[in-house]
PDB file of N, CA and C in Angstrom:
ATOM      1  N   UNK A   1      11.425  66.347 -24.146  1.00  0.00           N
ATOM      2  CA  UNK A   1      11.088  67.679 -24.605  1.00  0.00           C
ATOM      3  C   UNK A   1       9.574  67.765 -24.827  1.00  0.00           C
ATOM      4  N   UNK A   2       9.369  69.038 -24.652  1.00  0.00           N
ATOM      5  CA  UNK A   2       7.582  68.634 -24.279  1.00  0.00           C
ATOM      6  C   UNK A   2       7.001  69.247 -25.760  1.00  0.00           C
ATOM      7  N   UNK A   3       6.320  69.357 -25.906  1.00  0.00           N
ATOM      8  CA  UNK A   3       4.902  69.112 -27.396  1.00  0.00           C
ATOM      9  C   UNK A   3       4.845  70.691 -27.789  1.00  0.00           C
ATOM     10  N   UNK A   4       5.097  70.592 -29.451  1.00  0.00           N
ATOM     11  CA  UNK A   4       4.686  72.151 -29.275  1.00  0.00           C
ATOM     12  C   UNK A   4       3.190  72.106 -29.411  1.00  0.00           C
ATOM     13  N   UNK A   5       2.411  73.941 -29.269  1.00  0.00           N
ATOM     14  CA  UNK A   5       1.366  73.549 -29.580  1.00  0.00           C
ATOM     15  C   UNK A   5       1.694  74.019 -31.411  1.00  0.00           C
ATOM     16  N   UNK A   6       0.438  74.301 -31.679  1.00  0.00           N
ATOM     17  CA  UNK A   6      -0.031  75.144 -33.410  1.00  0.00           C
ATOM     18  C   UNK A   6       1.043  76.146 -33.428  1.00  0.00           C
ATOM     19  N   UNK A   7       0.431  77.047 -32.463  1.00  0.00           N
ATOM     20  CA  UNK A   7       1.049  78.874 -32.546  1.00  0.00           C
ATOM     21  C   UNK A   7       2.604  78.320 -32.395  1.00  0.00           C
ATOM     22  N   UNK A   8       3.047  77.605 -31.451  1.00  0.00           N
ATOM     23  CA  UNK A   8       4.387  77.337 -30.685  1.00  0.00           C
ATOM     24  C   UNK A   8       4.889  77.264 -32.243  1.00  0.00           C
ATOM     25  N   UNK A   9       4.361  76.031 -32.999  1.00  0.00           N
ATOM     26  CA  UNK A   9       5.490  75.789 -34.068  1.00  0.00           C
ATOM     27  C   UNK A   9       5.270  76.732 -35.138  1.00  0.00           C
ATOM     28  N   UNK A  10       4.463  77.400 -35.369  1.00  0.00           N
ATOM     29  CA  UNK A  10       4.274  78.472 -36.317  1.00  0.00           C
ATOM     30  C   UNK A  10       5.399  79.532 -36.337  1.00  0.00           C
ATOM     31  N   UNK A  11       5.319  79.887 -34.611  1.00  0.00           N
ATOM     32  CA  UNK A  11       6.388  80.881 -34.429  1.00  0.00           C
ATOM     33  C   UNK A  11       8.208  79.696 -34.703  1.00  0.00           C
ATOM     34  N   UNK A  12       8.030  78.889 -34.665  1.00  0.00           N
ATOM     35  CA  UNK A  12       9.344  77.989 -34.496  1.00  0.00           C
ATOM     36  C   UNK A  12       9.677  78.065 -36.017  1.00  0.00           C
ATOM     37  N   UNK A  13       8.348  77.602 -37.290  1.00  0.00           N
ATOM     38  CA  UNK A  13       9.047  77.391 -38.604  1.00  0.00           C
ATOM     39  C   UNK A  13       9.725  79.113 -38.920  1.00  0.00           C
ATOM     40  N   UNK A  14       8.672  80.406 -38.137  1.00  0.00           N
ATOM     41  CA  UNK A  14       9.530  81.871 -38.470  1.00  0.00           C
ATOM     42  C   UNK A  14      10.785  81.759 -38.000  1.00  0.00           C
ATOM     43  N   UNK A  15      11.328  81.389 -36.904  1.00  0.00           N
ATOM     44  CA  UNK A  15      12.582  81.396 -36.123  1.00  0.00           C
ATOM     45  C   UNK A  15      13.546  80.884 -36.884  1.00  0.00           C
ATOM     46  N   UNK A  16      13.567  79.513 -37.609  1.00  0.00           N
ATOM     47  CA  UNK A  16      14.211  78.796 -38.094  1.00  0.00           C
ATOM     48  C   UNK A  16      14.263  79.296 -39.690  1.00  0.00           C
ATOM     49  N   UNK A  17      13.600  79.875 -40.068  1.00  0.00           N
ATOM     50  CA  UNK A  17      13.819  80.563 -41.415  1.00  0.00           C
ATOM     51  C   UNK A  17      14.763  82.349 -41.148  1.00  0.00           C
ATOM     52  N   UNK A  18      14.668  82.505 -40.167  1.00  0.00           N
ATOM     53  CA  UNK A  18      15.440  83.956 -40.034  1.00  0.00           C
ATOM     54  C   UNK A  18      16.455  83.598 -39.277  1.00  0.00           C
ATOM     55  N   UNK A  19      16.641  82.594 -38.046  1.00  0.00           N
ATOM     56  CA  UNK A  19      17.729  82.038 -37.942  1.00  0.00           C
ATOM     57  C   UNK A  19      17.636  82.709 -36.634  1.00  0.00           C
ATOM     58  N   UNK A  20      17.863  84.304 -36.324  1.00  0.00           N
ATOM     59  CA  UNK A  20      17.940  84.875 -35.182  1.00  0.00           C
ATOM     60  C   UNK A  20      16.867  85.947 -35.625  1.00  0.00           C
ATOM     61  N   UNK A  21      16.300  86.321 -34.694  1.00  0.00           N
ATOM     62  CA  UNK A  21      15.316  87.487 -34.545  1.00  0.00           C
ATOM     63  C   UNK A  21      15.069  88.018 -33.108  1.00  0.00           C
ATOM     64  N   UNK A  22      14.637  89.290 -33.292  1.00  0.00           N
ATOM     65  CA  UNK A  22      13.788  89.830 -32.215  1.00  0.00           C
ATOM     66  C   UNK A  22      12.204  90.076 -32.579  1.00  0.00           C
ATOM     67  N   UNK A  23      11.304  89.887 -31.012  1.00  0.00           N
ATOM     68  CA  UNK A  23      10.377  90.203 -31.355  1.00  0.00           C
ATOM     69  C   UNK A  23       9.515  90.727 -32.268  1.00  0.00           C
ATOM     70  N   UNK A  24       9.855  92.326 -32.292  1.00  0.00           N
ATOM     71  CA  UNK A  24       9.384  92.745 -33.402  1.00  0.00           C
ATOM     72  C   UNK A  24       9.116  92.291 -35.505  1.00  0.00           C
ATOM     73  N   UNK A  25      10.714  91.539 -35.333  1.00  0.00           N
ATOM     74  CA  UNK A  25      10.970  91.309 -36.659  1.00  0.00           C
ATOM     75  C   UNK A  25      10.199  89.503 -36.562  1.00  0.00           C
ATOM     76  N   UNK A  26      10.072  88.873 -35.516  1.00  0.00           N
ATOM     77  CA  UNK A  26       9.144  88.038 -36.285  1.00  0.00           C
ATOM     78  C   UNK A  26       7.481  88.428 -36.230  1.00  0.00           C
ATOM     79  N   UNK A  27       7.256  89.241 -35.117  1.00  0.00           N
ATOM     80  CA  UNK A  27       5.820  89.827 -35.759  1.00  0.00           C
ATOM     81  C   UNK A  27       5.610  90.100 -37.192  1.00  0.00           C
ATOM     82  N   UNK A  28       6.423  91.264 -37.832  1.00  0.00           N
ATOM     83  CA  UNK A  28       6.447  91.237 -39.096  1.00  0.00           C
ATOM     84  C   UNK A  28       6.526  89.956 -40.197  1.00  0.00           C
ATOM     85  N   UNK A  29       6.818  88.967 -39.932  1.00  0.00           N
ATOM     86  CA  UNK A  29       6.781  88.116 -40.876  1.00  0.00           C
ATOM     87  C   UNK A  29       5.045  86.988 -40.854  1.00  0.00           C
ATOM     88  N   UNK A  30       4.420  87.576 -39.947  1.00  0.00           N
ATOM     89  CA  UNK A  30       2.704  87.046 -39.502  1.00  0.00           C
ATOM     90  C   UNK A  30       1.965  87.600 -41.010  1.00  0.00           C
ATOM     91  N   UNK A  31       1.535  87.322 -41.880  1.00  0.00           N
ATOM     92  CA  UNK A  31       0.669  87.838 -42.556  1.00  0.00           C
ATOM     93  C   UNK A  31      -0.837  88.636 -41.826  1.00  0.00           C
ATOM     94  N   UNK A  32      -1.989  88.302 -42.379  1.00  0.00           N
ATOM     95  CA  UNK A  32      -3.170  89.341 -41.469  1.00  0.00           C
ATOM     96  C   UNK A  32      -3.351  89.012 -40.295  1.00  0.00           C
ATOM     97  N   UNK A  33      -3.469  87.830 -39.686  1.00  0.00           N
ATOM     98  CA  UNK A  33      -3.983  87.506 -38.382  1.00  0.00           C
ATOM     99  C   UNK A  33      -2.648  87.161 -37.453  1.00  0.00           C
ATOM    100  N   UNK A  34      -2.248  88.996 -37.429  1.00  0.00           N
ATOM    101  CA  UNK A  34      -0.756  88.537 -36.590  1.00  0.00           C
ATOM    102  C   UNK A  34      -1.008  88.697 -35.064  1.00  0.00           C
ATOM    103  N   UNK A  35      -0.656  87.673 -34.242  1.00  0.00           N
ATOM    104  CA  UNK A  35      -0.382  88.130 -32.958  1.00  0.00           C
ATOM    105  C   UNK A  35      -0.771  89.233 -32.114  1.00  0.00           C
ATOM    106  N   UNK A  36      -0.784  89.743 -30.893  1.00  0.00           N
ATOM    107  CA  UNK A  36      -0.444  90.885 -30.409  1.00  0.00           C
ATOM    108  C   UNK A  36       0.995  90.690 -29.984  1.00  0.00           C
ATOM    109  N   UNK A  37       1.137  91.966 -29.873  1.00  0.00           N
ATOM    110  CA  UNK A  37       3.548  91.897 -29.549  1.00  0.00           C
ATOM    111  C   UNK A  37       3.676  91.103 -28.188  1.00  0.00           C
ATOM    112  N   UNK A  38       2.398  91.468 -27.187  1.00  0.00           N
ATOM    113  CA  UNK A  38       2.796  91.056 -25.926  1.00  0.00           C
ATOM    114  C   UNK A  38       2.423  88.573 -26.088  1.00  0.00           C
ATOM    115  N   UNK A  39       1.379  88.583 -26.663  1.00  0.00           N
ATOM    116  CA  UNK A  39       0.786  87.330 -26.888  1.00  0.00           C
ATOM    117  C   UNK A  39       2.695  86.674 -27.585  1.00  0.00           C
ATOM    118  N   UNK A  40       2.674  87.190 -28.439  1.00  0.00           N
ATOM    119  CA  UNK A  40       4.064  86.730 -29.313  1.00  0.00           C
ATOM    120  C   UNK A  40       4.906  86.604 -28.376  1.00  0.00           C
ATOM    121  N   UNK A  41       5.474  87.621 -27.323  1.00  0.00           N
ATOM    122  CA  UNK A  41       6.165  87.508 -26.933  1.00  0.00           C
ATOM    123  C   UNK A  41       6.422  86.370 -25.685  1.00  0.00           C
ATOM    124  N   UNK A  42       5.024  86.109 -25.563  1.00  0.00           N
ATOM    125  CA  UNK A  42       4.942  85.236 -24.104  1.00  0.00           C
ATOM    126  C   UNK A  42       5.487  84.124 -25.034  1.00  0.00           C
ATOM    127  N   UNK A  43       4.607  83.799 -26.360  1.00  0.00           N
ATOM    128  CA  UNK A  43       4.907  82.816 -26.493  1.00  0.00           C
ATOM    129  C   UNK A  43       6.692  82.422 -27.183  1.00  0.00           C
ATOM    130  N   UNK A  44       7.678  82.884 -27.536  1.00  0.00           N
ATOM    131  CA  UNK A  44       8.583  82.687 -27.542  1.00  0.00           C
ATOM    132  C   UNK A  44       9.051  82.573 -25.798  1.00  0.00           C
ATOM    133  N   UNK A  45       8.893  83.082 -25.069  1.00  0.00           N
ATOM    134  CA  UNK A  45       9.463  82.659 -23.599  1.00  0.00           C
ATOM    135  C   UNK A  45       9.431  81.167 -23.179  1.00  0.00           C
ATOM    136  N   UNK A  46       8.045  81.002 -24.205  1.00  0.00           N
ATOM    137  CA  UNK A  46       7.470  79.587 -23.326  1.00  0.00           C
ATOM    138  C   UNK A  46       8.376  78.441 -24.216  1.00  0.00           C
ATOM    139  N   UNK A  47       8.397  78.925 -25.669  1.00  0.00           N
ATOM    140  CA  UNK A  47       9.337  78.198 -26.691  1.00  0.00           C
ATOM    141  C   UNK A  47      10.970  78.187 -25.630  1.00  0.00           C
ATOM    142  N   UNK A  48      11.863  79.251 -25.075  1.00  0.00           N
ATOM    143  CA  UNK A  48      12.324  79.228 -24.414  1.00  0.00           C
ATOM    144  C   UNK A  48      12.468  78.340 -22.926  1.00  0.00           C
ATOM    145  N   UNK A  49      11.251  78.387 -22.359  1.00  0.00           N
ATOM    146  CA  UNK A  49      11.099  77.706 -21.003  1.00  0.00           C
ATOM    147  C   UNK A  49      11.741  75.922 -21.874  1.00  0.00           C
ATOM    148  N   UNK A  50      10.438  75.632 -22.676  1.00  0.00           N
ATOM    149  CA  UNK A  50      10.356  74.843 -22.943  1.00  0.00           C
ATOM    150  C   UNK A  50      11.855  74.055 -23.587  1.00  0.00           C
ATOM    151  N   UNK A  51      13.283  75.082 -24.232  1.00  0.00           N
ATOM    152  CA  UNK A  51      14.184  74.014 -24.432  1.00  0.00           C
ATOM    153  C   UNK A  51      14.270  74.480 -25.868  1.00  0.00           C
ATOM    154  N   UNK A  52      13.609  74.975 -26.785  1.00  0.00           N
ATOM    155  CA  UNK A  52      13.663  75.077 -28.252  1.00  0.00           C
ATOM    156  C   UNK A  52      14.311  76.339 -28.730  1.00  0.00           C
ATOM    157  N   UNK A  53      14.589  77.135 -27.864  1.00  0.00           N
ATOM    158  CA  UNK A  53      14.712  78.495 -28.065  1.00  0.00           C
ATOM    159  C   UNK A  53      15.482  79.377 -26.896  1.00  0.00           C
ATOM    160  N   UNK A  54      17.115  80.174 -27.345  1.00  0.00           N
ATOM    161  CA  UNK A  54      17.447  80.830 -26.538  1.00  0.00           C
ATOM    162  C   UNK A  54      17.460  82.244 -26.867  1.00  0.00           C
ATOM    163  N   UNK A  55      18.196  82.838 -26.109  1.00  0.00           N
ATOM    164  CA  UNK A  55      18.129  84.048 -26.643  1.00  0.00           C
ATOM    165  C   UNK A  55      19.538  85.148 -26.173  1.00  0.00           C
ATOM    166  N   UNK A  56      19.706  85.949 -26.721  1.00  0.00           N
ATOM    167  CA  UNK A  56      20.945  86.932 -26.630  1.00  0.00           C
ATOM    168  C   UNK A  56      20.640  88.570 -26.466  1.00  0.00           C
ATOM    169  N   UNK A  57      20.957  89.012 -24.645  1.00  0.00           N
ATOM    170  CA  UNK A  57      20.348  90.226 -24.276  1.00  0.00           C
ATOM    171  C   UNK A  57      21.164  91.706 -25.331  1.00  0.00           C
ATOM    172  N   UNK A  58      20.317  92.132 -25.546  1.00  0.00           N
ATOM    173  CA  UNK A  58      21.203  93.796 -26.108  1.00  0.00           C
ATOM    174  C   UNK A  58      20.086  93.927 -25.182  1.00  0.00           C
ATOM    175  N   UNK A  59      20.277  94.692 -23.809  1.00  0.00           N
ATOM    176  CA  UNK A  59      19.899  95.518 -22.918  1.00  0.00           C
ATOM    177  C   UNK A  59      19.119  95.261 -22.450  1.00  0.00           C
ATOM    178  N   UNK A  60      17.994  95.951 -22.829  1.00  0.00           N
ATOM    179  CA  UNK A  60      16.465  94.990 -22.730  1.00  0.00           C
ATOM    180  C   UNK A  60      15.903  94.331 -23.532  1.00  0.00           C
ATOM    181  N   UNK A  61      16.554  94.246 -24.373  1.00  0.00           N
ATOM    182  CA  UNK A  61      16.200  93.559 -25.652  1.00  0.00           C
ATOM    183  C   UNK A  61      16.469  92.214 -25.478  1.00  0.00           C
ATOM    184  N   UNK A  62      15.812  90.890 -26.254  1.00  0.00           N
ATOM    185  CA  UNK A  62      16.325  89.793 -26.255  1.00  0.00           C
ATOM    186  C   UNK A  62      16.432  89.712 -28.306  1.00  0.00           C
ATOM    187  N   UNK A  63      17.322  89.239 -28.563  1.00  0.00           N
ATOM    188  CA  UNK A  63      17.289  88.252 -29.754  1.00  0.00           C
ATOM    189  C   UNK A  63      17.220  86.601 -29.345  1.00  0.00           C
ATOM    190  N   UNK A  64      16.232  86.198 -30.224  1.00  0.00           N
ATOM    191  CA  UNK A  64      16.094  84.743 -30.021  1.00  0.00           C
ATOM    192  C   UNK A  64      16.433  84.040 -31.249  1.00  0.00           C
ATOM    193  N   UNK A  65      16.733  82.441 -30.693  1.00  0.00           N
ATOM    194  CA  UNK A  65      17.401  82.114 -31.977  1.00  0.00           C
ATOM    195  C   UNK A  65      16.732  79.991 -31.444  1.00  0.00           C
ATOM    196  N   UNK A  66      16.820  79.747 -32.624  1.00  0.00           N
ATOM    197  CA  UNK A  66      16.019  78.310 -32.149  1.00  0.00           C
ATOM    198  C   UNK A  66      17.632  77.325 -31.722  1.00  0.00           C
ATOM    199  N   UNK A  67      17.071  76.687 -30.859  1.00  0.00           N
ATOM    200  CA  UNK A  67      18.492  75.651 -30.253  1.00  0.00           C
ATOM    201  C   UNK A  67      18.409  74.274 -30.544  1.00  0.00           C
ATOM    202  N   UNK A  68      17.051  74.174 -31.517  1.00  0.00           N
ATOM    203  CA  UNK A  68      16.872  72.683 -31.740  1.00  0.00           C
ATOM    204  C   UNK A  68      16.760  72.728 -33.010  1.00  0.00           C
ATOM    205  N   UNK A  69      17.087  72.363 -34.152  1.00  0.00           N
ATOM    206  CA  UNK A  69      17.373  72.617 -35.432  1.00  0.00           C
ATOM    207  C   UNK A  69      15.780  71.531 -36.154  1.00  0.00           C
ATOM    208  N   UNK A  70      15.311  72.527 -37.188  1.00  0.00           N
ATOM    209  CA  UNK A  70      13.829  71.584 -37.627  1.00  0.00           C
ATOM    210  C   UNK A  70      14.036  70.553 -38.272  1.00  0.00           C
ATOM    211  N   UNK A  71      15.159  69.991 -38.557  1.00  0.00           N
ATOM    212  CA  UNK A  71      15.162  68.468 -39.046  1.00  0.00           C
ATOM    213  C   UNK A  71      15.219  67.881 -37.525  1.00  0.00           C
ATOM    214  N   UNK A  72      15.901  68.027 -36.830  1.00  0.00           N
ATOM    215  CA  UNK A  72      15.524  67.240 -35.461  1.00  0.00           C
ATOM    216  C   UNK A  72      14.416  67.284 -35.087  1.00  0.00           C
ATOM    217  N   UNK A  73      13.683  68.594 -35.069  1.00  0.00           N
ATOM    218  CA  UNK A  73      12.184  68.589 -34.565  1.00  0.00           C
ATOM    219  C   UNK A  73      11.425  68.000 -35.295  1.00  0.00           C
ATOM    220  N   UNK A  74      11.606  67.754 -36.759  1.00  0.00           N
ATOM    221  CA  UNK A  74      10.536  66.702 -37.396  1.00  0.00           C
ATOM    222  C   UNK A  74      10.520  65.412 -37.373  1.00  0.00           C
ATOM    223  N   UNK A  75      12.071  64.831 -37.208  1.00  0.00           N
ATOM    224  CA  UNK A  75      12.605  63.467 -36.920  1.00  0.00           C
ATOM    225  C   UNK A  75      11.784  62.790 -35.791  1.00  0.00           C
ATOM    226  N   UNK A  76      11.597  64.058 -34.826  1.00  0.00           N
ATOM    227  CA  UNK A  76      10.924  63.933 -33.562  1.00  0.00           C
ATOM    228  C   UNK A  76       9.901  64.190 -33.520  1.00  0.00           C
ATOM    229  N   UNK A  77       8.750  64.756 -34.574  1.00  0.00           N
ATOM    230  CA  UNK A  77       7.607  64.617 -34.401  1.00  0.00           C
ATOM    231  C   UNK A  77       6.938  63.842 -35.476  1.00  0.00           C
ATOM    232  N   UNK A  78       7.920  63.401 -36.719  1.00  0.00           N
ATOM    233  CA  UNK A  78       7.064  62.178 -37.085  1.00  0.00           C
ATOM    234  C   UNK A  78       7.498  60.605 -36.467  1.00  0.00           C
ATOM    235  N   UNK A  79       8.497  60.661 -35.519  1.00  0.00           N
ATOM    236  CA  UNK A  79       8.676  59.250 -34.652  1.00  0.00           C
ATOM    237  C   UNK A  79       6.946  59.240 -33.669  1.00  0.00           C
ATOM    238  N   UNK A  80       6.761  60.581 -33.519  1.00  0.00           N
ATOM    239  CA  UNK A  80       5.905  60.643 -32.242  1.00  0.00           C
ATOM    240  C   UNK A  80       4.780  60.046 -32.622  1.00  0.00           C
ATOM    241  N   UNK A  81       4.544  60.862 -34.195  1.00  0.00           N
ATOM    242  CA  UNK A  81       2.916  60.767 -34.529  1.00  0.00           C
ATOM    243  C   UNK A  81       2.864  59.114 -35.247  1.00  0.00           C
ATOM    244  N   UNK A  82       3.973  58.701 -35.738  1.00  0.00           N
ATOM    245  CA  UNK A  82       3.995  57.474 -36.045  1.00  0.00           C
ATOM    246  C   UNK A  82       3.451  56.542 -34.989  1.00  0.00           C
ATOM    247  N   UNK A  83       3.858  56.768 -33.764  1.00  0.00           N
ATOM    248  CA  UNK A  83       4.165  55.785 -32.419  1.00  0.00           C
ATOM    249  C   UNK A  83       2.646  56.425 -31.722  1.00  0.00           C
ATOM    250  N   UNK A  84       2.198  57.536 -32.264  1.00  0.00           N
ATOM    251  CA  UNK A  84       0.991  57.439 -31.308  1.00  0.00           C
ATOM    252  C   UNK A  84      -0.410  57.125 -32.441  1.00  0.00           C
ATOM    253  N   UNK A  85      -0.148  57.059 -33.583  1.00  0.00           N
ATOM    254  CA  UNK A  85      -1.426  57.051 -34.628  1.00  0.00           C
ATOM    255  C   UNK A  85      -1.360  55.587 -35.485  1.00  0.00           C
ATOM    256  N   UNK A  86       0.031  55.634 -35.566  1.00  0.00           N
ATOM    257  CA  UNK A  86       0.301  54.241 -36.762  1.00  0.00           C
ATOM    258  C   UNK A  86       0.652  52.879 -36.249  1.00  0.00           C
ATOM    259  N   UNK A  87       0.742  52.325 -34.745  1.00  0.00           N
ATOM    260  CA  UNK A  87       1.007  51.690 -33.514  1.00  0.00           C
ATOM    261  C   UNK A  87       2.810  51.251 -34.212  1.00  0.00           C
ATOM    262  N   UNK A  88       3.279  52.545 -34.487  1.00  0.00           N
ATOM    263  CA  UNK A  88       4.877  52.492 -34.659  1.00  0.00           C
ATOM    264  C   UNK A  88       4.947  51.625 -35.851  1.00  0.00           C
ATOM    265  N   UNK A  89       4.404  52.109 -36.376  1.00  0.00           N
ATOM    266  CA  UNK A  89       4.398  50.913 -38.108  1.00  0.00           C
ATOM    267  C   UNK A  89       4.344  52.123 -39.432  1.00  0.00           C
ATOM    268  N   UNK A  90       5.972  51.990 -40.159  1.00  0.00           N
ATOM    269  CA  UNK A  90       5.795  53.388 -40.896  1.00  0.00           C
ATOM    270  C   UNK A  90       4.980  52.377 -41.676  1.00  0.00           C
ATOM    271  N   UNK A  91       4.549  51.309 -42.128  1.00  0.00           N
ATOM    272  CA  UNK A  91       4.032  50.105 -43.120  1.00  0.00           C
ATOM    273  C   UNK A  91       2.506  50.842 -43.177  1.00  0.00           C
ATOM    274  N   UNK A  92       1.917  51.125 -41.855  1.00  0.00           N
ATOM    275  CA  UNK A  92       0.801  51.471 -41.540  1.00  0.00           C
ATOM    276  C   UNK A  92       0.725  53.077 -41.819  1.00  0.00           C
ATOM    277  N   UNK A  93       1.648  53.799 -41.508  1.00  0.00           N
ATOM    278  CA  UNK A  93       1.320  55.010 -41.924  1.00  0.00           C
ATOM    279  C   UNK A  93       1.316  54.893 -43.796  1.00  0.00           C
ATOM    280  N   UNK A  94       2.210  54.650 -44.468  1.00  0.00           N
ATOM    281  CA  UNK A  94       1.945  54.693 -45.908  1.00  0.00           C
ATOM    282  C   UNK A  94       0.820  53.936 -46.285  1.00  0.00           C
ATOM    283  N   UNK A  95       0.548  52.837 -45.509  1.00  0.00           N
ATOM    284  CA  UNK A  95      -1.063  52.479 -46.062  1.00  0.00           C
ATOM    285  C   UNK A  95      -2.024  52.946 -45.657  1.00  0.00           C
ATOM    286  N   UNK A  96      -2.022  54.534 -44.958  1.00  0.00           N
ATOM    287  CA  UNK A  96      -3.019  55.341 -44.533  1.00  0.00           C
ATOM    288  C   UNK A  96      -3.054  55.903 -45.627  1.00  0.00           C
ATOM    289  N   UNK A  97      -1.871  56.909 -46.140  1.00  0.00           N
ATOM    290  CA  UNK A  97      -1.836  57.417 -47.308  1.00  0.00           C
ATOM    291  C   UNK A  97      -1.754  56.931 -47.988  1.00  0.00           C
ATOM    292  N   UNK A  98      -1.932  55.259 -48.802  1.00  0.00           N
ATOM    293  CA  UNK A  98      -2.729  54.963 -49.889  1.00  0.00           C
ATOM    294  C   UNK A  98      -4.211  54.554 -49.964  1.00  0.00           C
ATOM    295  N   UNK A  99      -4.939  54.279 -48.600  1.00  0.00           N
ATOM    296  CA  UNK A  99      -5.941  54.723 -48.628  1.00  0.00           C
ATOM    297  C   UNK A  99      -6.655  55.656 -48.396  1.00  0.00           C
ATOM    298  N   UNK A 100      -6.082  56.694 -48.508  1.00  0.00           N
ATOM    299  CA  UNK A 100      -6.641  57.927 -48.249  1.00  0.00           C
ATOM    300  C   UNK A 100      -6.540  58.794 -50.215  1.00  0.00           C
ATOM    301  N   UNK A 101      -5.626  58.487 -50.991  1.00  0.00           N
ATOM    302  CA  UNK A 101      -5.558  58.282 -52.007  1.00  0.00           C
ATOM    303  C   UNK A 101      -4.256  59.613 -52.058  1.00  0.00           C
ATOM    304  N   UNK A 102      -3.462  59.700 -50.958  1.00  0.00           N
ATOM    305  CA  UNK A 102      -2.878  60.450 -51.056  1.00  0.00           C
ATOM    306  C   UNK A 102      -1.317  60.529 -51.626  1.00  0.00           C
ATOM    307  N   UNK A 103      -0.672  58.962 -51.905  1.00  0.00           N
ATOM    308  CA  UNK A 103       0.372  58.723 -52.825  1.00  0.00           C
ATOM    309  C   UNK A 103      -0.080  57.376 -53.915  1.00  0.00           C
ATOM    310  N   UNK A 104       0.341  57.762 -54.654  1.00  0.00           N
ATOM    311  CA  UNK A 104       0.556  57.243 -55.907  1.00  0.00           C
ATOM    312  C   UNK A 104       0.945  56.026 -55.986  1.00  0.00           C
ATOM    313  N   UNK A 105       0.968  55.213 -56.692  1.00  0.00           N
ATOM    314  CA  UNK A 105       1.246  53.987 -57.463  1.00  0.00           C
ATOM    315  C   UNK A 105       2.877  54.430 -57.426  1.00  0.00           C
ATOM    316  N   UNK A 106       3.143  55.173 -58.812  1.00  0.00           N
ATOM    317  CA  UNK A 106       4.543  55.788 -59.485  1.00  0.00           C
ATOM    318  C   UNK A 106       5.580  56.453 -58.030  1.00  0.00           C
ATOM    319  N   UNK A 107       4.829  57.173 -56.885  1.00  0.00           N
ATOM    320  CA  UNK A 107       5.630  57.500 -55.704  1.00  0.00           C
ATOM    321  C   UNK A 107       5.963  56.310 -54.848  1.00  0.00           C
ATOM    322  N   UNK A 108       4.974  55.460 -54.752  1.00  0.00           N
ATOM    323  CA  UNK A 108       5.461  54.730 -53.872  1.00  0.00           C
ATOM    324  C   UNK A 108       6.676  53.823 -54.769  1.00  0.00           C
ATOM    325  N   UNK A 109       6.429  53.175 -55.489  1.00  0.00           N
ATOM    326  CA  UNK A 109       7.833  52.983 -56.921  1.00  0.00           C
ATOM    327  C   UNK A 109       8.991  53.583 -56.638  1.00  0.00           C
ATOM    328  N   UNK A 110       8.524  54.895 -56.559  1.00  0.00           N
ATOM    329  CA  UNK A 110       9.877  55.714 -56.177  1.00  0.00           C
ATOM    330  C   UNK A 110      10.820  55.359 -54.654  1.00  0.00           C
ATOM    331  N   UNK A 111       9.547  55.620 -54.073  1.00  0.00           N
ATOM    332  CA  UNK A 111       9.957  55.085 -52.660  1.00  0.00           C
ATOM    333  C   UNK A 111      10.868  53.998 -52.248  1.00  0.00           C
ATOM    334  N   UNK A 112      10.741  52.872 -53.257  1.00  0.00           N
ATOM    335  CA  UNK A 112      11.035  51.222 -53.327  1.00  0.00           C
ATOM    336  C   UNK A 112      12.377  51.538 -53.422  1.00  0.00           C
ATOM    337  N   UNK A 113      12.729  52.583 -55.047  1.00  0.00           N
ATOM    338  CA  UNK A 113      14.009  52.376 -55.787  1.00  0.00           C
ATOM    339  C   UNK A 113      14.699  53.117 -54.404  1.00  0.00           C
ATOM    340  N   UNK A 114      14.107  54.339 -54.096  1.00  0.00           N
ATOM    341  CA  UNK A 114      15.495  55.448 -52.949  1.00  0.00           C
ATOM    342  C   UNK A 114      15.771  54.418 -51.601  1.00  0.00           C
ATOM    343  N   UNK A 115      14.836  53.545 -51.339  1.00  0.00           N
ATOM    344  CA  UNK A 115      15.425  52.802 -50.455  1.00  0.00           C
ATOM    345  C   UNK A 115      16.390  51.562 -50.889  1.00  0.00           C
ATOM    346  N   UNK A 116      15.858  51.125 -51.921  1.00  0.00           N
ATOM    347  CA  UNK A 116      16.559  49.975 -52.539  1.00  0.00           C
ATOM    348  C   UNK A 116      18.227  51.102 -52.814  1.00  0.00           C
ATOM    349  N   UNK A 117      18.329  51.965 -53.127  1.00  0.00           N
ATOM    350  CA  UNK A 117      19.852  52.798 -53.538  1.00  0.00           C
ATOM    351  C   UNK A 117      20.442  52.756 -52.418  1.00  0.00           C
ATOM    352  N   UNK A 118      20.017  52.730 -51.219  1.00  0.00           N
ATOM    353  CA  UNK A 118      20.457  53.429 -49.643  1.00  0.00           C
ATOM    354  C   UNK A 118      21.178  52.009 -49.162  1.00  0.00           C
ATOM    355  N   UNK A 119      20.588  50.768 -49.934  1.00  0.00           N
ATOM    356  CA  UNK A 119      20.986  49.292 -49.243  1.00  0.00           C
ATOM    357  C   UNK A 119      22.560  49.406 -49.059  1.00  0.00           C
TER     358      UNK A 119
END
């Protein structure tokens, strides 16, 4: 399955929070710097081309609805970014984010016990 870009998953987290939509109604959910209808619309086609997204005709109308559910898509894009940034070492990604100062002492603790419960 190929890569979203920025816009791709922007429009994907709207899809997956309304579940089904048409065009119009996810324009409306863009705060100020929304889209144009036609730009939006290409890009759900391409979300479409691409496998993430189908859709259901009323006439000329399409409703679209996402076909890949966002826990799969994140499963699948933090395997990716792991395997292309961390050389597939989650060991290495959490010691990015403790040197970056971005978890805690007390979280990573936490971390220990929810895996230690899962044994």
């Amino acid at each position: 399955m190929q890569k979203l870009t920025n816009k791709e998953e922007e429009v994907m987290k709207v899809l997956w929070r309304l579940e089904k939509a048409f065009v119009k109604e996810v324009l409306s959910e863009f705060g100020e710097e929304k889209p144009h209808y036609n730009t939006l619309s290409t890009i759900i086609r391409n979300l479409e081309d691409k496998g993430y997204v189908a859709h259901e005709a009323f006439g000329n109308t399409h409703r679209y609805y996402p076909v890949i559910s966002k826990e799969s898509y994140r499963k699948r894009f933090i395997s990716n970014t792991i395997e292309d940034y961390f050389n597939n070492s989650y060991k290495n990604l959490v010691s990015f984010f403790a040197d970056e100062k971005k978890i805690s002492v007390e979280e990573l603790k936490e971390i220990i016990d929810l895996i230690e419960k899962k044994k």
